[in-house]
Protein backbone atom coordinates (compact mmCIF):
# COMPACT_ATOMS: atom_id res chain seq x y z
CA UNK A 1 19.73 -11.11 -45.06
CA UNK A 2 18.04 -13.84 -46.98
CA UNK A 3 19.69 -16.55 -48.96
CA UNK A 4 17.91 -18.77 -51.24
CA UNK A 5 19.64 -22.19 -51.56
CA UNK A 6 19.53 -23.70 -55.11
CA UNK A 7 20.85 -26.77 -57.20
CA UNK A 8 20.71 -28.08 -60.69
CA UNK A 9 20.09 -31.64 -59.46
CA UNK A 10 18.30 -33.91 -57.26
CA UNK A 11 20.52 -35.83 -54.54
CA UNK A 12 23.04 -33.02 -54.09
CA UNK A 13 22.74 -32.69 -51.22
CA UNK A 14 20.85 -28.91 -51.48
CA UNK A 15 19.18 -29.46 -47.93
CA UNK A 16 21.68 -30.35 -46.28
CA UNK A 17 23.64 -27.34 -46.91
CA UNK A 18 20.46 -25.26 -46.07
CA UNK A 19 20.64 -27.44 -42.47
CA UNK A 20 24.01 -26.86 -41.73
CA UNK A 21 24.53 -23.88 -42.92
CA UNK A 22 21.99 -22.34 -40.78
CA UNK A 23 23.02 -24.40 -37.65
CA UNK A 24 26.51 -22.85 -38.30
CA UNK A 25 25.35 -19.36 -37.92
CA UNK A 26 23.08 -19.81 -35.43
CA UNK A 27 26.15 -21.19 -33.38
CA UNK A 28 27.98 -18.25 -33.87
CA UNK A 29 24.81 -16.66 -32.01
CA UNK A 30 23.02 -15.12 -35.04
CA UNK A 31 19.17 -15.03 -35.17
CA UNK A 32 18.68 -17.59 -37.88
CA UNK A 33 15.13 -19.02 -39.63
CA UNK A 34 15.22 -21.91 -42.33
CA UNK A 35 12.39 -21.64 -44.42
CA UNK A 36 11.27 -25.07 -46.70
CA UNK A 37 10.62 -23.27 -49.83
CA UNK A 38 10.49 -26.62 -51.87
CA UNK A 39 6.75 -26.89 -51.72
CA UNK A 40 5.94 -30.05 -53.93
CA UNK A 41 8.50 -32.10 -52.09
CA UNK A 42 9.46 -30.33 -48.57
CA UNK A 43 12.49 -32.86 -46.59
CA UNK A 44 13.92 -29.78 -44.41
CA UNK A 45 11.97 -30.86 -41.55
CA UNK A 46 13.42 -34.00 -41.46
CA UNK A 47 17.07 -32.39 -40.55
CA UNK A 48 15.62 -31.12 -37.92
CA UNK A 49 13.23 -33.68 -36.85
CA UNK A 50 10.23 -31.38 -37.24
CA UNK A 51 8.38 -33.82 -40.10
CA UNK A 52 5.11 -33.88 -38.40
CA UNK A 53 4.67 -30.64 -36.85
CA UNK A 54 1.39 -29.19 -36.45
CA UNK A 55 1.58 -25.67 -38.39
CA UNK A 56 3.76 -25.81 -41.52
CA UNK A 57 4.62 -23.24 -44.02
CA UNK A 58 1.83 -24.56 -46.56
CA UNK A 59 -0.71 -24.15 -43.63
CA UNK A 60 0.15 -20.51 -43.70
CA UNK A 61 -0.19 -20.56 -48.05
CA UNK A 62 -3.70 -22.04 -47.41
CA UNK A 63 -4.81 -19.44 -44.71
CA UNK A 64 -3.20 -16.07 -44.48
CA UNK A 65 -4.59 -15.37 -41.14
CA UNK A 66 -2.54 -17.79 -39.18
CA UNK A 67 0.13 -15.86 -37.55
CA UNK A 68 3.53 -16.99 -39.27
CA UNK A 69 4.83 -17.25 -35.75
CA UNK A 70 2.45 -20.69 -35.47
CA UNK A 71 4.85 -22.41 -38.05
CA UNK A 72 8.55 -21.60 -36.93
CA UNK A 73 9.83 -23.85 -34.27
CA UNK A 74 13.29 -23.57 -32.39
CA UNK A 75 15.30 -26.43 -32.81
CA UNK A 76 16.89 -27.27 -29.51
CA UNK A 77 19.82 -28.97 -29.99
CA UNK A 78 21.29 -25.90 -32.78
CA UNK A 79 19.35 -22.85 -32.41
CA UNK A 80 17.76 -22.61 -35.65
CA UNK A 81 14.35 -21.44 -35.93
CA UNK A 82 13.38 -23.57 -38.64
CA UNK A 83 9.79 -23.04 -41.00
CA UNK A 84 8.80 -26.64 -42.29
CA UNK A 85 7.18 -27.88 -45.41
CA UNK A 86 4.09 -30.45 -44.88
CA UNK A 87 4.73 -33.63 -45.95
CA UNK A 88 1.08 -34.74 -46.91
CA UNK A 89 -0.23 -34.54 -50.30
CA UNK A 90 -3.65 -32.99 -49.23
CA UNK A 91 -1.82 -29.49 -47.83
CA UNK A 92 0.23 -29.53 -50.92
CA UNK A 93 -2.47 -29.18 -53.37
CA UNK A 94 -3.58 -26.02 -54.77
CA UNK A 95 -1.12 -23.79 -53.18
CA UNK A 96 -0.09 -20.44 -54.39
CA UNK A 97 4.01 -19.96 -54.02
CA UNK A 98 3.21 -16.55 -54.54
CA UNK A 99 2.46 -16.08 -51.54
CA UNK A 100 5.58 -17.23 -49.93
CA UNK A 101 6.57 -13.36 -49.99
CA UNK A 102 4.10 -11.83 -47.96
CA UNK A 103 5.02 -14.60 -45.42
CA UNK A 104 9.02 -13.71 -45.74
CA UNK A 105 8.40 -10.20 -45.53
CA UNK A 106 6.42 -10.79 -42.13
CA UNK A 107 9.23 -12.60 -40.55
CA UNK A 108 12.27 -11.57 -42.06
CA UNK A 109 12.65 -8.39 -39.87
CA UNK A 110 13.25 -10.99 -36.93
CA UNK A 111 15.83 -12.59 -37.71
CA UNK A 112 19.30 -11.75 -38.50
CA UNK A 113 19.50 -14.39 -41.54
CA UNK A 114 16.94 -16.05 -43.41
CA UNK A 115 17.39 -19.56 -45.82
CA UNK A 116 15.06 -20.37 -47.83
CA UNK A 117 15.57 -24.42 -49.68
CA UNK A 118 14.48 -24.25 -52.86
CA UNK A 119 13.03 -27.07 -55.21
CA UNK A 120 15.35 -28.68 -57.72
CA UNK A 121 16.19 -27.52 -60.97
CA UNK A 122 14.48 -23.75 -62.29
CA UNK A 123 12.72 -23.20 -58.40
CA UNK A 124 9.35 -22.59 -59.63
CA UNK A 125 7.98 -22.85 -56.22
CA UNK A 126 10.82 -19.93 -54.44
CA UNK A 127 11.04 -17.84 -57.57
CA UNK A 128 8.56 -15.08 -56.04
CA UNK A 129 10.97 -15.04 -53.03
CA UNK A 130 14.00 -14.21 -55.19
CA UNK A 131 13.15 -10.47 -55.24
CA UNK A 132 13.65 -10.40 -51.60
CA UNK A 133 16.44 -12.08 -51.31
CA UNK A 134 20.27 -10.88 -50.61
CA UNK A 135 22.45 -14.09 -51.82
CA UNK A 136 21.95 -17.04 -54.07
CA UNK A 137 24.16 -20.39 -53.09
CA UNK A 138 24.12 -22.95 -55.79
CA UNK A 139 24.73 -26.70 -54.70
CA UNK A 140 26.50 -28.66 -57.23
CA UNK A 141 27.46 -32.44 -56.84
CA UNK A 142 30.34 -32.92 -59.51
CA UNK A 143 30.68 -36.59 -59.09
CA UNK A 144 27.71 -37.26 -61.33
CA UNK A 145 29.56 -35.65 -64.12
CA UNK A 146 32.65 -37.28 -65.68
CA UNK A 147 35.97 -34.64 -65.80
CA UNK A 148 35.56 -34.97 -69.47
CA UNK A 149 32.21 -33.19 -69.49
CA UNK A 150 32.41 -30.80 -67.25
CA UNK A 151 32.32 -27.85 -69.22
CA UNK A 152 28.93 -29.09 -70.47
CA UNK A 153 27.53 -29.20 -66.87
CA UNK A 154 28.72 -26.17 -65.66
CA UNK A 155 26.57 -24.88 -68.58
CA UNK A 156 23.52 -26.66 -67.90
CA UNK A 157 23.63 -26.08 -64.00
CA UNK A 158 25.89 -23.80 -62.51
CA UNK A 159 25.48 -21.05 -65.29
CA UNK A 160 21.81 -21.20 -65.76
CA UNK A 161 21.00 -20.54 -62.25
CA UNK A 162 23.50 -17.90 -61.82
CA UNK A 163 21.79 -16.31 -64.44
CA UNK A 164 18.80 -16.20 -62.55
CA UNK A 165 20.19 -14.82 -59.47
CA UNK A 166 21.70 -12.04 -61.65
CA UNK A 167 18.49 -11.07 -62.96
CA UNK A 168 17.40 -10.59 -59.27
CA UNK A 169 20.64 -8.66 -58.32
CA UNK A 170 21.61 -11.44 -56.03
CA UNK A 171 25.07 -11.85 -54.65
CA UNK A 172 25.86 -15.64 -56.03
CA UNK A 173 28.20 -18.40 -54.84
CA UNK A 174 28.65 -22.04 -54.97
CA UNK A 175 29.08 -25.09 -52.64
CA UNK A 176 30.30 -28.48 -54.02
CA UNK A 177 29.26 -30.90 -52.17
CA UNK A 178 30.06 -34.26 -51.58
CA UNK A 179 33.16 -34.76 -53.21
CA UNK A 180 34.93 -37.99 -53.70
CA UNK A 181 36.58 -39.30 -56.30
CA UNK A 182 37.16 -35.86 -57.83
CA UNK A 183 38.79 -34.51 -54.54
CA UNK A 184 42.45 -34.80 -56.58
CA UNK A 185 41.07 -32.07 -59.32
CA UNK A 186 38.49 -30.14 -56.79
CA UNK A 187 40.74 -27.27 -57.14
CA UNK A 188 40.90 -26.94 -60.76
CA UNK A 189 37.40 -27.49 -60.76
CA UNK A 190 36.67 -24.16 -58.71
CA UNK A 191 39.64 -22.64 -60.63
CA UNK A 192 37.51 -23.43 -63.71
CA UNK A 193 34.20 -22.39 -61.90
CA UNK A 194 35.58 -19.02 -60.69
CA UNK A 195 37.72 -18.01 -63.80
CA UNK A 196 34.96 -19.08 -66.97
CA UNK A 197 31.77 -17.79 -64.78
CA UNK A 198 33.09 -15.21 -62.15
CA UNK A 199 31.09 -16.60 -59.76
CA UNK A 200 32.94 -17.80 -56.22
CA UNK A 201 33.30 -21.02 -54.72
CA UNK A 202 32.97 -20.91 -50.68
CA UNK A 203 34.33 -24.38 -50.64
CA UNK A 204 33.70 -28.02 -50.68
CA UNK A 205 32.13 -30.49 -48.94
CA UNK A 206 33.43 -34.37 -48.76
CA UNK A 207 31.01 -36.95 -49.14
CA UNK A 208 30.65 -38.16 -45.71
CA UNK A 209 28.54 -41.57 -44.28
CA UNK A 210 28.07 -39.70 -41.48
CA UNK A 211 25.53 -37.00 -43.22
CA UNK A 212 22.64 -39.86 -43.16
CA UNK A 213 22.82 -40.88 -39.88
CA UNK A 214 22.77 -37.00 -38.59
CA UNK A 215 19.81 -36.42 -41.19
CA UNK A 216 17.99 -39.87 -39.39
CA UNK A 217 18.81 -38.17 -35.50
CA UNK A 218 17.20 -35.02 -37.01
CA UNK A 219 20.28 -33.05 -35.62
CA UNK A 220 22.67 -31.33 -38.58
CA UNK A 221 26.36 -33.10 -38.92
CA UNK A 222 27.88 -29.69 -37.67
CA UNK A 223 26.58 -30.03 -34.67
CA UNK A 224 25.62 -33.72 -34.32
CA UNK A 225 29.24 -34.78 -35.32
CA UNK A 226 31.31 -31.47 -35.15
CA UNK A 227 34.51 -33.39 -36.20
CA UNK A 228 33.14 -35.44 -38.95
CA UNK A 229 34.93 -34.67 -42.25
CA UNK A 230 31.71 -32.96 -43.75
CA UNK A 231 31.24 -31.38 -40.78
CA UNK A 232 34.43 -29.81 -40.89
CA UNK A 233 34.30 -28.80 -44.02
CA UNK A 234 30.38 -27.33 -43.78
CA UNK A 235 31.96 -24.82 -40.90
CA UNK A 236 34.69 -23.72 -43.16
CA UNK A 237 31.99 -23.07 -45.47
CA UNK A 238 29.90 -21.33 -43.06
CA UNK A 239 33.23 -18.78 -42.07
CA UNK A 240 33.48 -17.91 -45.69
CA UNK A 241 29.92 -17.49 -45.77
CA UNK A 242 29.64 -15.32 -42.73
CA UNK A 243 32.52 -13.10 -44.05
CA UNK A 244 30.86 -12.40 -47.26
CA UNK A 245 27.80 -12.12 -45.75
CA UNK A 246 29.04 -9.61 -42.62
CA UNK A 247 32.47 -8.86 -43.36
């Protein structure tokens, strides 16, 4: 199964989700591999405190010979077999995300579930991957958007990248994540999510000051502080998730 991880917006928290999601499975003892698929601006191997790593996934789009194997570590302290980004400018330059398929289709037979963090906004740099992908999870922070204008930003986020999972046939849901101040009307908002779009909500998230500190350890808040409010709410997530996903 592969599941590309998408949002609308910057800050909402897109790679965090991808993190704990895939810490959450891989506690429940599946074979999981996090792939940063946000090429121009690659932060998942900061979750996981694998930022300076020797192979990346960009040293495998700059020479198809290295054996994928090279760039996927194990993370120790969750499980995950996680696929990082480089961080420096000079092995971000004239890469082809093309190529990010040939790489998925090497590796995905060996694992049991595959995420791959996209960029923000229309993901230019995972788009190739989308025809060999399973599911599409949308991140949406809702705080940023007054009540009033909701509607609108459903519109602009939530519906244009469900459209683009449809065109690939992709199973699509959506995580809200860190919720605050719009906790008292959450529900209405997914009622409003799941009745104008048909599209399901696996849950939300709570914003959480905890989520830093675990991103700063390099360990995900699922397993770094399993009864944080975020984390919490991230495994109830994760057990809709893994339903859908396995039944």
């Amino acid at each position: 199964m592969a599941v590309i991880v998408v949002t609308g917006r910057g800050g909402a928290g897109k790679t965090t989700t991808t993190a704990n999601l895939s810490t959450y499975l891989a506690m429940k003892e599946y074979r999981v591999l996090a792939v940063d698929g946000d090429l121009y601006l690659p932060n998942l191997g900061f979750h996981f405190a694998l930022d300076t790593v020797k192979y990346t996934v960009h040293t495998l789009l700059k020479n198809p010979d290295i054996d994928p194997e090279w760039a996927i570590y194990k993370h120790k302290e969750t499980g995950v077999y996680v696929m990082p980004g480089s961080t420096q400018l000079q092995d971000v330059l004239g890469i082809s995300p093309k190529r990010l398929v040939d790489i998925l289709e090497k590796v995905k037979y060996k694992f049991g579930v595959v995420f791959v963090d996209s960029p923000t906004g229309v993901p230019f740099d995972t788009l190739p991957t989308f025809q060999v992908a399973n599911y599409q999870l949308i991140v949406v922070e809702i705080e940023r958007s007054p009540i009033y204008s909701f509607e609108t930003m459903v519109k602009n986020e939530i519906e244009k990248l469900k459209a683009l999972g449809e065109r690939y046939n992709l199973n699509i849901g959506v995580v809200l994540n860190k919720v605050r101040e719009s906790a008292d009307v959450v529900d209405k908002i997914i009622e409003a999510i799941e009745d104008d779009l048909n599209v399901p909500v696996l849950g939300w998230v709570p914003f959480d000051y905890n989520v830093p500190e675990s991103i700063n350890v390099g360990v995900p808040i699922v397993r770094y502080m399993s009864k944080s409010d975020a984390a919490i709410a991230f495994k109830e997530v994760g057990e809709v998730l893994e339903d859908w996903m396995f039944g």
